[in-house]
PDB file of N, CA and C in Angstrom:
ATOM      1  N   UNK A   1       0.849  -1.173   0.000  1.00  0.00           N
ATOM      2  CA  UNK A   1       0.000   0.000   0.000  1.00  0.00           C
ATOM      3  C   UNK A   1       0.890   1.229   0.000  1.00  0.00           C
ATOM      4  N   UNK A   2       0.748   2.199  -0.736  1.00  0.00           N
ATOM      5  CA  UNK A   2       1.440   3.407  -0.817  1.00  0.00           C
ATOM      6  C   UNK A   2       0.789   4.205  -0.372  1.00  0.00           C
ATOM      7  N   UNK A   3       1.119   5.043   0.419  1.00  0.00           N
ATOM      8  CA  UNK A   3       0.476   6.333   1.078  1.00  0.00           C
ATOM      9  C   UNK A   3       1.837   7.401   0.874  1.00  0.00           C
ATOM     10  N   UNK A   4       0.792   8.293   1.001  1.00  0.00           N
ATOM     11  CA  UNK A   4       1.884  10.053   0.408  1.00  0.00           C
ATOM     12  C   UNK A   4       1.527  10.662   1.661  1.00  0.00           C
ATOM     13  N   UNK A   5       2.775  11.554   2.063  1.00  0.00           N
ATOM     14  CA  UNK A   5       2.225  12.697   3.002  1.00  0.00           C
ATOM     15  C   UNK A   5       0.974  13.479   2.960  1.00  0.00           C
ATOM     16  N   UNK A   6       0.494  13.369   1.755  1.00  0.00           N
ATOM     17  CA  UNK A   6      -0.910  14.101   1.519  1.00  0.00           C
ATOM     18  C   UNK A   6      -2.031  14.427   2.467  1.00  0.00           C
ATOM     19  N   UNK A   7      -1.816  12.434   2.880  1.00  0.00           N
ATOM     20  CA  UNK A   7      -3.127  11.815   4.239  1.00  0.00           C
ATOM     21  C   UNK A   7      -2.800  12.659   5.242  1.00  0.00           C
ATOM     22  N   UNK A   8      -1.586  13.506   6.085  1.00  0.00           N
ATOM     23  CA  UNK A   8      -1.517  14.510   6.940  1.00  0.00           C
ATOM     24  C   UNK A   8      -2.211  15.819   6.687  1.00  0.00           C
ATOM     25  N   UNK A   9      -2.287  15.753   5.154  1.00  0.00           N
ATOM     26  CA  UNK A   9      -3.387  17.567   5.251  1.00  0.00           C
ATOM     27  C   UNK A   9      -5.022  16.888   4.791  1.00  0.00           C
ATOM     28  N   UNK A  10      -5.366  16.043   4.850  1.00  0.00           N
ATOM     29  CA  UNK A  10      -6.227  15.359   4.842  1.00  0.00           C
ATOM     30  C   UNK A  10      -7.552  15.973   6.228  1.00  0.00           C
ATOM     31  N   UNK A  11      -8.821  15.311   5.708  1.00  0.00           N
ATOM     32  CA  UNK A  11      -9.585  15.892   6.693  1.00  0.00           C
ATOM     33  C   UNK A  11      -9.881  14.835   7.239  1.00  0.00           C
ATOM     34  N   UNK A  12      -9.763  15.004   9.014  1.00  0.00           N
ATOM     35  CA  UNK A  12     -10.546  13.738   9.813  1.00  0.00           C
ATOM     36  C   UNK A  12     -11.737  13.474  10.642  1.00  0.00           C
ATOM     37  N   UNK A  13     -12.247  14.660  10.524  1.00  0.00           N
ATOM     38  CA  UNK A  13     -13.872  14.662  10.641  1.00  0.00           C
ATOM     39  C   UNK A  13     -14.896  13.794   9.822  1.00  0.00           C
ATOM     40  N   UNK A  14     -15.103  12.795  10.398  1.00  0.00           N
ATOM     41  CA  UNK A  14     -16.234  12.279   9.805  1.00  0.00           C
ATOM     42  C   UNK A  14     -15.423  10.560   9.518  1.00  0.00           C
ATOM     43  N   UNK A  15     -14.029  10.485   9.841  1.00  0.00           N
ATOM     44  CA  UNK A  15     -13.701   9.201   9.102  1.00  0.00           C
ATOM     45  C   UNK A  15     -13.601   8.294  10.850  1.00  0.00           C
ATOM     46  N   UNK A  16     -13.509   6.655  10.487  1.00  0.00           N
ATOM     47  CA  UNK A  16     -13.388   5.911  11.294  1.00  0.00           C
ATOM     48  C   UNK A  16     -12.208   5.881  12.369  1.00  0.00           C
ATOM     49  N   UNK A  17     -12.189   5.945  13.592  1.00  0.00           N
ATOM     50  CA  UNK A  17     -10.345   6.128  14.091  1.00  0.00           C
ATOM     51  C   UNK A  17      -9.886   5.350  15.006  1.00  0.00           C
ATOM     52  N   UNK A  18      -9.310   4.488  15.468  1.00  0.00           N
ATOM     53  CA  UNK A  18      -8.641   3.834  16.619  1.00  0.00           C
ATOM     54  C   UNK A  18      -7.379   4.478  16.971  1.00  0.00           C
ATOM     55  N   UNK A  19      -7.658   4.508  18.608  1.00  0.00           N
ATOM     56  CA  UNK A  19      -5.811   4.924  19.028  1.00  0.00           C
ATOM     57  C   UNK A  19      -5.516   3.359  19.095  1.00  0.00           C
ATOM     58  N   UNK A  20      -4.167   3.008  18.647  1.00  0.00           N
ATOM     59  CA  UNK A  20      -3.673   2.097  18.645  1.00  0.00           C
ATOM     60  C   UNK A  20      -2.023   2.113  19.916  1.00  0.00           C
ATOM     61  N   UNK A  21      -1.889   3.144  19.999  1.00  0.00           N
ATOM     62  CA  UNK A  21      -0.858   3.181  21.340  1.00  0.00           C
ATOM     63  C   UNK A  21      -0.474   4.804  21.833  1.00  0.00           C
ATOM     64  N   UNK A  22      -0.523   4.748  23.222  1.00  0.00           N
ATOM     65  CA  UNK A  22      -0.277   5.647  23.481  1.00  0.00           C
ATOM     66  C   UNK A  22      -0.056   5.417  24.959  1.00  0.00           C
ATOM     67  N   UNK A  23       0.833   6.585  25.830  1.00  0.00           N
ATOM     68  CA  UNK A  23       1.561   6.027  26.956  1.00  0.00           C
ATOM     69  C   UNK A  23       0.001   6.291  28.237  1.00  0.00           C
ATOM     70  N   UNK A  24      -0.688   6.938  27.701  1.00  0.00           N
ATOM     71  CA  UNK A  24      -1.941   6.990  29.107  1.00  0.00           C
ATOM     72  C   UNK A  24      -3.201   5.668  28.687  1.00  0.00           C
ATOM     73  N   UNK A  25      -2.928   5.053  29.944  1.00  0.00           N
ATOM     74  CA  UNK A  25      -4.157   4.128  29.277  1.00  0.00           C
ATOM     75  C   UNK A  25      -5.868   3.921  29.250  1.00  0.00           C
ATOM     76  N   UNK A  26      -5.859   5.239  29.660  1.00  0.00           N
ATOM     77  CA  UNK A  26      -7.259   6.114  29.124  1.00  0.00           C
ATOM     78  C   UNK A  26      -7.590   5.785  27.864  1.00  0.00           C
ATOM     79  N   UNK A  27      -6.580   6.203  27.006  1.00  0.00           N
ATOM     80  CA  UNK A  27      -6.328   5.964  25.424  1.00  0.00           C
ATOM     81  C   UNK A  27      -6.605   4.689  24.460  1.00  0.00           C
ATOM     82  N   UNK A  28      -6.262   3.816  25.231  1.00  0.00           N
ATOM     83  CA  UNK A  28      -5.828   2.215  24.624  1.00  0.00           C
ATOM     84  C   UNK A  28      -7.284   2.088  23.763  1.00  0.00           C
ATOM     85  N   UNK A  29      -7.520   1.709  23.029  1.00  0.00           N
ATOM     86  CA  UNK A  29      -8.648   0.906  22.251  1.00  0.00           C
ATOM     87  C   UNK A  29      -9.856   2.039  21.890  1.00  0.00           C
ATOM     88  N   UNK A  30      -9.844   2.896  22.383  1.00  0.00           N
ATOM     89  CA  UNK A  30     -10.482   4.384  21.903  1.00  0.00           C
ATOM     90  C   UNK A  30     -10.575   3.753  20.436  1.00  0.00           C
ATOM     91  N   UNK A  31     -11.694   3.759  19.686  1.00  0.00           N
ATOM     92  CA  UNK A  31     -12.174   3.854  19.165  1.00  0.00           C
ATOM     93  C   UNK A  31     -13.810   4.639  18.600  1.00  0.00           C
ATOM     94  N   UNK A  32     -13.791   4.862  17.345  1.00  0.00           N
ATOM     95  CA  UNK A  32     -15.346   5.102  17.084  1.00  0.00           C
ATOM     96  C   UNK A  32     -15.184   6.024  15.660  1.00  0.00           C
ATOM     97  N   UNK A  33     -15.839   6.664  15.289  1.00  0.00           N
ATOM     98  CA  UNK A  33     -15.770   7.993  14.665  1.00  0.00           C
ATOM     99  C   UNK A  33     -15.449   9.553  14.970  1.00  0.00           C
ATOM    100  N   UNK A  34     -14.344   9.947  14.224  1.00  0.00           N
ATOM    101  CA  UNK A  34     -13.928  11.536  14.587  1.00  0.00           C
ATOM    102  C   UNK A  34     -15.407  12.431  14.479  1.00  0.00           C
ATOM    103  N   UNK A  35     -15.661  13.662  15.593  1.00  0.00           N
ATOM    104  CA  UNK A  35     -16.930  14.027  15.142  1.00  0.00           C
ATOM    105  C   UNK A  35     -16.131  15.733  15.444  1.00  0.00           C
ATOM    106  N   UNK A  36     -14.940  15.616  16.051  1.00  0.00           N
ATOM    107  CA  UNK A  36     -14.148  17.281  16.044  1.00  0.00           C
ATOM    108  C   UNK A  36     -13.177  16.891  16.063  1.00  0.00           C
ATOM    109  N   UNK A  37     -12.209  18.395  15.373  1.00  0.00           N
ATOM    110  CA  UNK A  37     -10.479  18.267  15.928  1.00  0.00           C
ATOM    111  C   UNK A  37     -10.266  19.545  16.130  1.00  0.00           C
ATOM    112  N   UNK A  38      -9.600  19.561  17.481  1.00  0.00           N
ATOM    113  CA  UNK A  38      -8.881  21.141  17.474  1.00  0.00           C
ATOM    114  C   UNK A  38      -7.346  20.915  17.493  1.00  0.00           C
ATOM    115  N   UNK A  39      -7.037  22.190  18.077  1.00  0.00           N
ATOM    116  CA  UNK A  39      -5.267  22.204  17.720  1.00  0.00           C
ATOM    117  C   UNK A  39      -4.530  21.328  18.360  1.00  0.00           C
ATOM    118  N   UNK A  40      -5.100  20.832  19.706  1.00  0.00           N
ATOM    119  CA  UNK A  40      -4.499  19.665  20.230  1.00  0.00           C
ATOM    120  C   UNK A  40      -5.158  18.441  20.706  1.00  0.00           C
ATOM    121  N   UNK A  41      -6.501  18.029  20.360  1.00  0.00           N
ATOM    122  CA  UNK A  41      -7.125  17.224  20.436  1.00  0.00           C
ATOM    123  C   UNK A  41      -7.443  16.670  19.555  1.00  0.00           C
ATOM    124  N   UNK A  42      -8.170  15.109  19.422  1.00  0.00           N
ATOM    125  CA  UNK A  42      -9.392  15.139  18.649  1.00  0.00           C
ATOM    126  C   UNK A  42     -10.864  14.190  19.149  1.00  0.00           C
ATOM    127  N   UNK A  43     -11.935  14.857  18.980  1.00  0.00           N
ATOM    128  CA  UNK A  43     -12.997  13.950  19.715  1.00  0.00           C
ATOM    129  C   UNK A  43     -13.626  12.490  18.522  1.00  0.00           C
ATOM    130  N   UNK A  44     -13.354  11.652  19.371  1.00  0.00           N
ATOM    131  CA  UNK A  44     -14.213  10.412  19.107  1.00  0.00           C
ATOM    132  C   UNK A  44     -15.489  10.167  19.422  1.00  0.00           C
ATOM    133  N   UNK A  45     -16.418   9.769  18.395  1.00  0.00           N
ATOM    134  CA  UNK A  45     -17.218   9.196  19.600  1.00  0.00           C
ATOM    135  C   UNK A  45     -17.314   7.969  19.070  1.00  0.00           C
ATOM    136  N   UNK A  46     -17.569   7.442  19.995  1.00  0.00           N
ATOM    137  CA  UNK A  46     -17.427   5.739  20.529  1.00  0.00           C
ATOM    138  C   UNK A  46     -18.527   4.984  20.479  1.00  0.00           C
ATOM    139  N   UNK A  47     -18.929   3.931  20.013  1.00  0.00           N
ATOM    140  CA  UNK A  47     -20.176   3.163  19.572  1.00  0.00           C
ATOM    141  C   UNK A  47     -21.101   3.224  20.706  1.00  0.00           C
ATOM    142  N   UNK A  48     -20.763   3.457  21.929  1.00  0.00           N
ATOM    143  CA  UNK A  48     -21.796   3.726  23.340  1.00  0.00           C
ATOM    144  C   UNK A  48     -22.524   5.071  23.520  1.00  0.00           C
ATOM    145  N   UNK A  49     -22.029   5.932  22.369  1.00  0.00           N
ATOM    146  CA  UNK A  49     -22.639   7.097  21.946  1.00  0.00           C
ATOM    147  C   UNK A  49     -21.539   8.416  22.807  1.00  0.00           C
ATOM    148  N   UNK A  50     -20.635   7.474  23.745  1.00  0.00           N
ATOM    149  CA  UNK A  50     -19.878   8.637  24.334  1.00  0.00           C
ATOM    150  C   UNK A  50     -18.558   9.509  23.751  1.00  0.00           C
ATOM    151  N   UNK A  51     -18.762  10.669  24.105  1.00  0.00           N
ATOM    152  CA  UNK A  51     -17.310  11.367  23.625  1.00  0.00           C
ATOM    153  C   UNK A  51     -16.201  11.040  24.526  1.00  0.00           C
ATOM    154  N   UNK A  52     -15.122  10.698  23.459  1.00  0.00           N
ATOM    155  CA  UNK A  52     -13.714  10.688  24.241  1.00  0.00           C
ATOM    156  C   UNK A  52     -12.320  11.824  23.537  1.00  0.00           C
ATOM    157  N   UNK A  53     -12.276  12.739  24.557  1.00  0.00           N
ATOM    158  CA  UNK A  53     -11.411  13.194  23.943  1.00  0.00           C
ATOM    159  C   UNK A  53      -9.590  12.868  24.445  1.00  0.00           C
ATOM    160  N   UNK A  54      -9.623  12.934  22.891  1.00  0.00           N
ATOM    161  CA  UNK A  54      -7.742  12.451  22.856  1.00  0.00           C
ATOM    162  C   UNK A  54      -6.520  13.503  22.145  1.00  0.00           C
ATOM    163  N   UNK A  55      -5.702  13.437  23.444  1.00  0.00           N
ATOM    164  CA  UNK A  55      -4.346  14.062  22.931  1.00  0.00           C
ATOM    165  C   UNK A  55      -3.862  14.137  21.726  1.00  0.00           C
ATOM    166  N   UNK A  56      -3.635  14.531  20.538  1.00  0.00           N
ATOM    167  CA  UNK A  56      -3.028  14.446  19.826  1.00  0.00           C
ATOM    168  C   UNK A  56      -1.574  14.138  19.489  1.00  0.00           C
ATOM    169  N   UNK A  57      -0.731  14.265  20.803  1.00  0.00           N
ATOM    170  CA  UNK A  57       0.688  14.697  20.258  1.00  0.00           C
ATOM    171  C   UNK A  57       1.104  13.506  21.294  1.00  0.00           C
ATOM    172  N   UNK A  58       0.064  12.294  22.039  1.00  0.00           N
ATOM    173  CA  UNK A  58       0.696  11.489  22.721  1.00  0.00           C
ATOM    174  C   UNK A  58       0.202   9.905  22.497  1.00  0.00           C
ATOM    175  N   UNK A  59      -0.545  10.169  21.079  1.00  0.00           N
ATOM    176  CA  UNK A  59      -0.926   8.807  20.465  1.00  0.00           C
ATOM    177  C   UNK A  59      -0.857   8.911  19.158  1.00  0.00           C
ATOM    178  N   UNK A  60      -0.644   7.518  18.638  1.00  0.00           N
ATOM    179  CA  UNK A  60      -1.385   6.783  17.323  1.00  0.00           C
ATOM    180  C   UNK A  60      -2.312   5.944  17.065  1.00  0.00           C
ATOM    181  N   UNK A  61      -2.746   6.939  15.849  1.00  0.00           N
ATOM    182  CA  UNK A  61      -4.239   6.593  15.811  1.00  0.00           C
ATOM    183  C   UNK A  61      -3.632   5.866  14.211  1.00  0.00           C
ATOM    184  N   UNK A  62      -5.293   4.942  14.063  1.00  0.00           N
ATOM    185  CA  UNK A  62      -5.631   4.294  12.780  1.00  0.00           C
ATOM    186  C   UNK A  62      -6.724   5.164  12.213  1.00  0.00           C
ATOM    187  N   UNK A  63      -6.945   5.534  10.930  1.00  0.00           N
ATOM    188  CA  UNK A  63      -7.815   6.145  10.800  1.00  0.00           C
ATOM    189  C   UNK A  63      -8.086   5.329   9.289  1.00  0.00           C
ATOM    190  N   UNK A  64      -9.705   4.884   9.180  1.00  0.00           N
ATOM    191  CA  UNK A  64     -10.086   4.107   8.096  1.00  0.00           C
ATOM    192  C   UNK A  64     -10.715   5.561   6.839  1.00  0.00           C
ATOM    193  N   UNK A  65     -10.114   5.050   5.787  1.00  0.00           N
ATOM    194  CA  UNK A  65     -10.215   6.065   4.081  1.00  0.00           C
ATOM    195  C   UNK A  65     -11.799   5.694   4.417  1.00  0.00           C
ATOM    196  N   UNK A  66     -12.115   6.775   3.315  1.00  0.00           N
ATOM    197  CA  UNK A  66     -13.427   6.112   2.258  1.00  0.00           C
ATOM    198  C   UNK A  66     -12.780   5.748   1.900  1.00  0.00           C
ATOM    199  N   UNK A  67     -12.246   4.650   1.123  1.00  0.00           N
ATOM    200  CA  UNK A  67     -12.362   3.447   0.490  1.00  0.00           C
ATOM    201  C   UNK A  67     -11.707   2.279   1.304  1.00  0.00           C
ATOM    202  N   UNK A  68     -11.639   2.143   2.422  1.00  0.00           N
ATOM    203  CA  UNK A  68     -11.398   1.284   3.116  1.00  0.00           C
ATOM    204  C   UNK A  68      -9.897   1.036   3.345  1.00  0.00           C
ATOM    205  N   UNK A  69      -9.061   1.577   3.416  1.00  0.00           N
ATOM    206  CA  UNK A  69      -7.637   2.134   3.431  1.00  0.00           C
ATOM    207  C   UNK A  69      -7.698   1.979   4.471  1.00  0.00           C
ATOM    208  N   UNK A  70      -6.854   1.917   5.178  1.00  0.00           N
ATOM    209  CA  UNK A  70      -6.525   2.040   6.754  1.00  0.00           C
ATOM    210  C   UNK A  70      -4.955   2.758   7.094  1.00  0.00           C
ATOM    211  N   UNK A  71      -4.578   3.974   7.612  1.00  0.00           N
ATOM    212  CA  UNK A  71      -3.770   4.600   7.788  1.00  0.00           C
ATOM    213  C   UNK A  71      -3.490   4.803   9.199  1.00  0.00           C
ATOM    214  N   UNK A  72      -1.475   4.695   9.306  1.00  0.00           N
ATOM    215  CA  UNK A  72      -1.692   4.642  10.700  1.00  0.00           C
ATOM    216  C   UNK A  72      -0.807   6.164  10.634  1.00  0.00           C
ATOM    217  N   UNK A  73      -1.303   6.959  11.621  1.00  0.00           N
ATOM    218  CA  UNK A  73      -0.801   8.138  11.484  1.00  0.00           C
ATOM    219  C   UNK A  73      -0.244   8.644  13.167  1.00  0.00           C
ATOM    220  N   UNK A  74       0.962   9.204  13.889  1.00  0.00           N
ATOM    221  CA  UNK A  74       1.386   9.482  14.518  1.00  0.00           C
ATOM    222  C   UNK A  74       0.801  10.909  14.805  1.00  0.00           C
ATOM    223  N   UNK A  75       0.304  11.226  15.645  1.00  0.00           N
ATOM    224  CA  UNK A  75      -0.306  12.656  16.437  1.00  0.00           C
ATOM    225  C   UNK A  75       0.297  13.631  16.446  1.00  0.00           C
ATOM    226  N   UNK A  76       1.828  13.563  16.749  1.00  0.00           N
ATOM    227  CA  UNK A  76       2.736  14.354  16.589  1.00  0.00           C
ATOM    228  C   UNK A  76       2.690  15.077  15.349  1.00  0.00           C
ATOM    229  N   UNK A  77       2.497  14.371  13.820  1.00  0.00           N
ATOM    230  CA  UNK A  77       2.569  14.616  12.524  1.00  0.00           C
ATOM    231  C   UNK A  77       1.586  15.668  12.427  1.00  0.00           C
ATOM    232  N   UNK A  78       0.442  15.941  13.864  1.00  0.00           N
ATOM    233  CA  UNK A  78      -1.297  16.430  13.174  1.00  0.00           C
ATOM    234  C   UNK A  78      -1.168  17.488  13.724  1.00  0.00           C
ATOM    235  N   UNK A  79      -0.257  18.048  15.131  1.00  0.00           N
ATOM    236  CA  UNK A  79      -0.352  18.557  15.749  1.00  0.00           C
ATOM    237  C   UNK A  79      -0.263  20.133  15.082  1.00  0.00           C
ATOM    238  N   UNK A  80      -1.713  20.520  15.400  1.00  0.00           N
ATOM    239  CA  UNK A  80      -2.202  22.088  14.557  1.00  0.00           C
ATOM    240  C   UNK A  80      -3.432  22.207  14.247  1.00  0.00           C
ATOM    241  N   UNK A  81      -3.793  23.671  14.315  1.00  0.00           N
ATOM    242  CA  UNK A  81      -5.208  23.364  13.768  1.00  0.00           C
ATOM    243  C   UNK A  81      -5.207  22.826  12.356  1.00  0.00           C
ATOM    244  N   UNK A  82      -6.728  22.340  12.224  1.00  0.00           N
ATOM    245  CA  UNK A  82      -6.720  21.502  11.019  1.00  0.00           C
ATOM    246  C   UNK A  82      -7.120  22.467   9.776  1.00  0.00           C
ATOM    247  N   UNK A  83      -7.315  23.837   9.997  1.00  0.00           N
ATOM    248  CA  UNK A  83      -7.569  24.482   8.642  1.00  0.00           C
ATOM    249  C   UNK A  83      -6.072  24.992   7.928  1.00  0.00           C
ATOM    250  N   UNK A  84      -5.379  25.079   9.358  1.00  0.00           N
ATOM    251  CA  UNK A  84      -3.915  25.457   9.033  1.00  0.00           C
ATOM    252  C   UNK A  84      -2.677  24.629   8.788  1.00  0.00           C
ATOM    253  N   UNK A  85      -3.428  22.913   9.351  1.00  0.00           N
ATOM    254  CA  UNK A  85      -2.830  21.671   9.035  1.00  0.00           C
ATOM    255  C   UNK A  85      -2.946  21.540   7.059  1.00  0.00           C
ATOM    256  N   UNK A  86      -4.136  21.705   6.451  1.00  0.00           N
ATOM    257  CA  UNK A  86      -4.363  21.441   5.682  1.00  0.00           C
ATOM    258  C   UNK A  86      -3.738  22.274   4.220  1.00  0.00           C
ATOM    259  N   UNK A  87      -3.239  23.727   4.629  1.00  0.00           N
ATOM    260  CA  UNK A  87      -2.806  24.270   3.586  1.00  0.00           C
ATOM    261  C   UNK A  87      -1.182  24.193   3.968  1.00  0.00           C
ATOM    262  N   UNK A  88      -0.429  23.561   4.912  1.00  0.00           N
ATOM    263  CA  UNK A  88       0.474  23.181   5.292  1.00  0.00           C
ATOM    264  C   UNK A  88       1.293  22.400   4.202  1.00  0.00           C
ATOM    265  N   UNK A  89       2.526  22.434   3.700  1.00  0.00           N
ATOM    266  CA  UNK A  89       3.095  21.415   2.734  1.00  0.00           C
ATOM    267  C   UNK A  89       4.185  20.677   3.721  1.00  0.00           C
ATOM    268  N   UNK A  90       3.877  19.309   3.655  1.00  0.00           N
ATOM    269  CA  UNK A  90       4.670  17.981   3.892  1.00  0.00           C
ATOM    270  C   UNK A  90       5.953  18.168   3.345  1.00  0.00           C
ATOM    271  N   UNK A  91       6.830  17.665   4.033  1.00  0.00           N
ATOM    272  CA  UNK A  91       7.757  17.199   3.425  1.00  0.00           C
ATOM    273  C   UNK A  91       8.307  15.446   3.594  1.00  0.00           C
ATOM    274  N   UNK A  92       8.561  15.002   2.766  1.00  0.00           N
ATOM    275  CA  UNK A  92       8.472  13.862   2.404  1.00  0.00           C
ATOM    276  C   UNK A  92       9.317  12.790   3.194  1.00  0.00           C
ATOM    277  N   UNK A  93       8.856  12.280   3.849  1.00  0.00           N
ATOM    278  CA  UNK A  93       9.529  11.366   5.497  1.00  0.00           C
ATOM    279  C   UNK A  93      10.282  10.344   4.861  1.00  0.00           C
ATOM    280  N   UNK A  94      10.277   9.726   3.736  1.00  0.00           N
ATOM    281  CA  UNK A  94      10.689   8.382   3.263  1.00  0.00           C
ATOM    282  C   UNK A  94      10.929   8.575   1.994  1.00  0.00           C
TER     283      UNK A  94
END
């Protein structure tokens, strides 16, 4: 699977997300759908209908494409608001 830095100016409102590790274990298995992001958060909510909000800059999350892609993206990489994340240019990690 090839992925481009692109998926960092990407929008994550509205897509599927799991934290997959992070050092507080508040965090662990967080899952559900993104429904906000601010500059250092982002809210989930979770199939029990509850909000969880998560650090950005102290987990990794999975976040599922429309098209069923699955991306694992480091928090650190997001850390910003997301209107100012998005006109942001990558530079190329690999």
């Amino acid at each position: 699977m090839r992925v481009s830095p692109s998926i960092l100016q990407h929008e994550f409102i509205g897509l599927r997300a799991k934290v997959v590790r992070s050092p507080n274990p508040y965090y662990k298995k967080v899952s559900g759908r993104v429904i906000d992001e601010t500059r250092n958060t982002i809210v989930i909510l979770n199939n029990k209908g509850e909000r969880k909000v998560i650090v950005k800059e102290v987990a990794v999350f999975h976040f599922t494409l429309p098209d069923g892609t699955v991306v694992e993206v480091d928090g650190k990489a997001i850390v910003g608001r997301p209107e100012d994340r998005i006109k942001k240019r990558m530079r190329r990690l690999w």
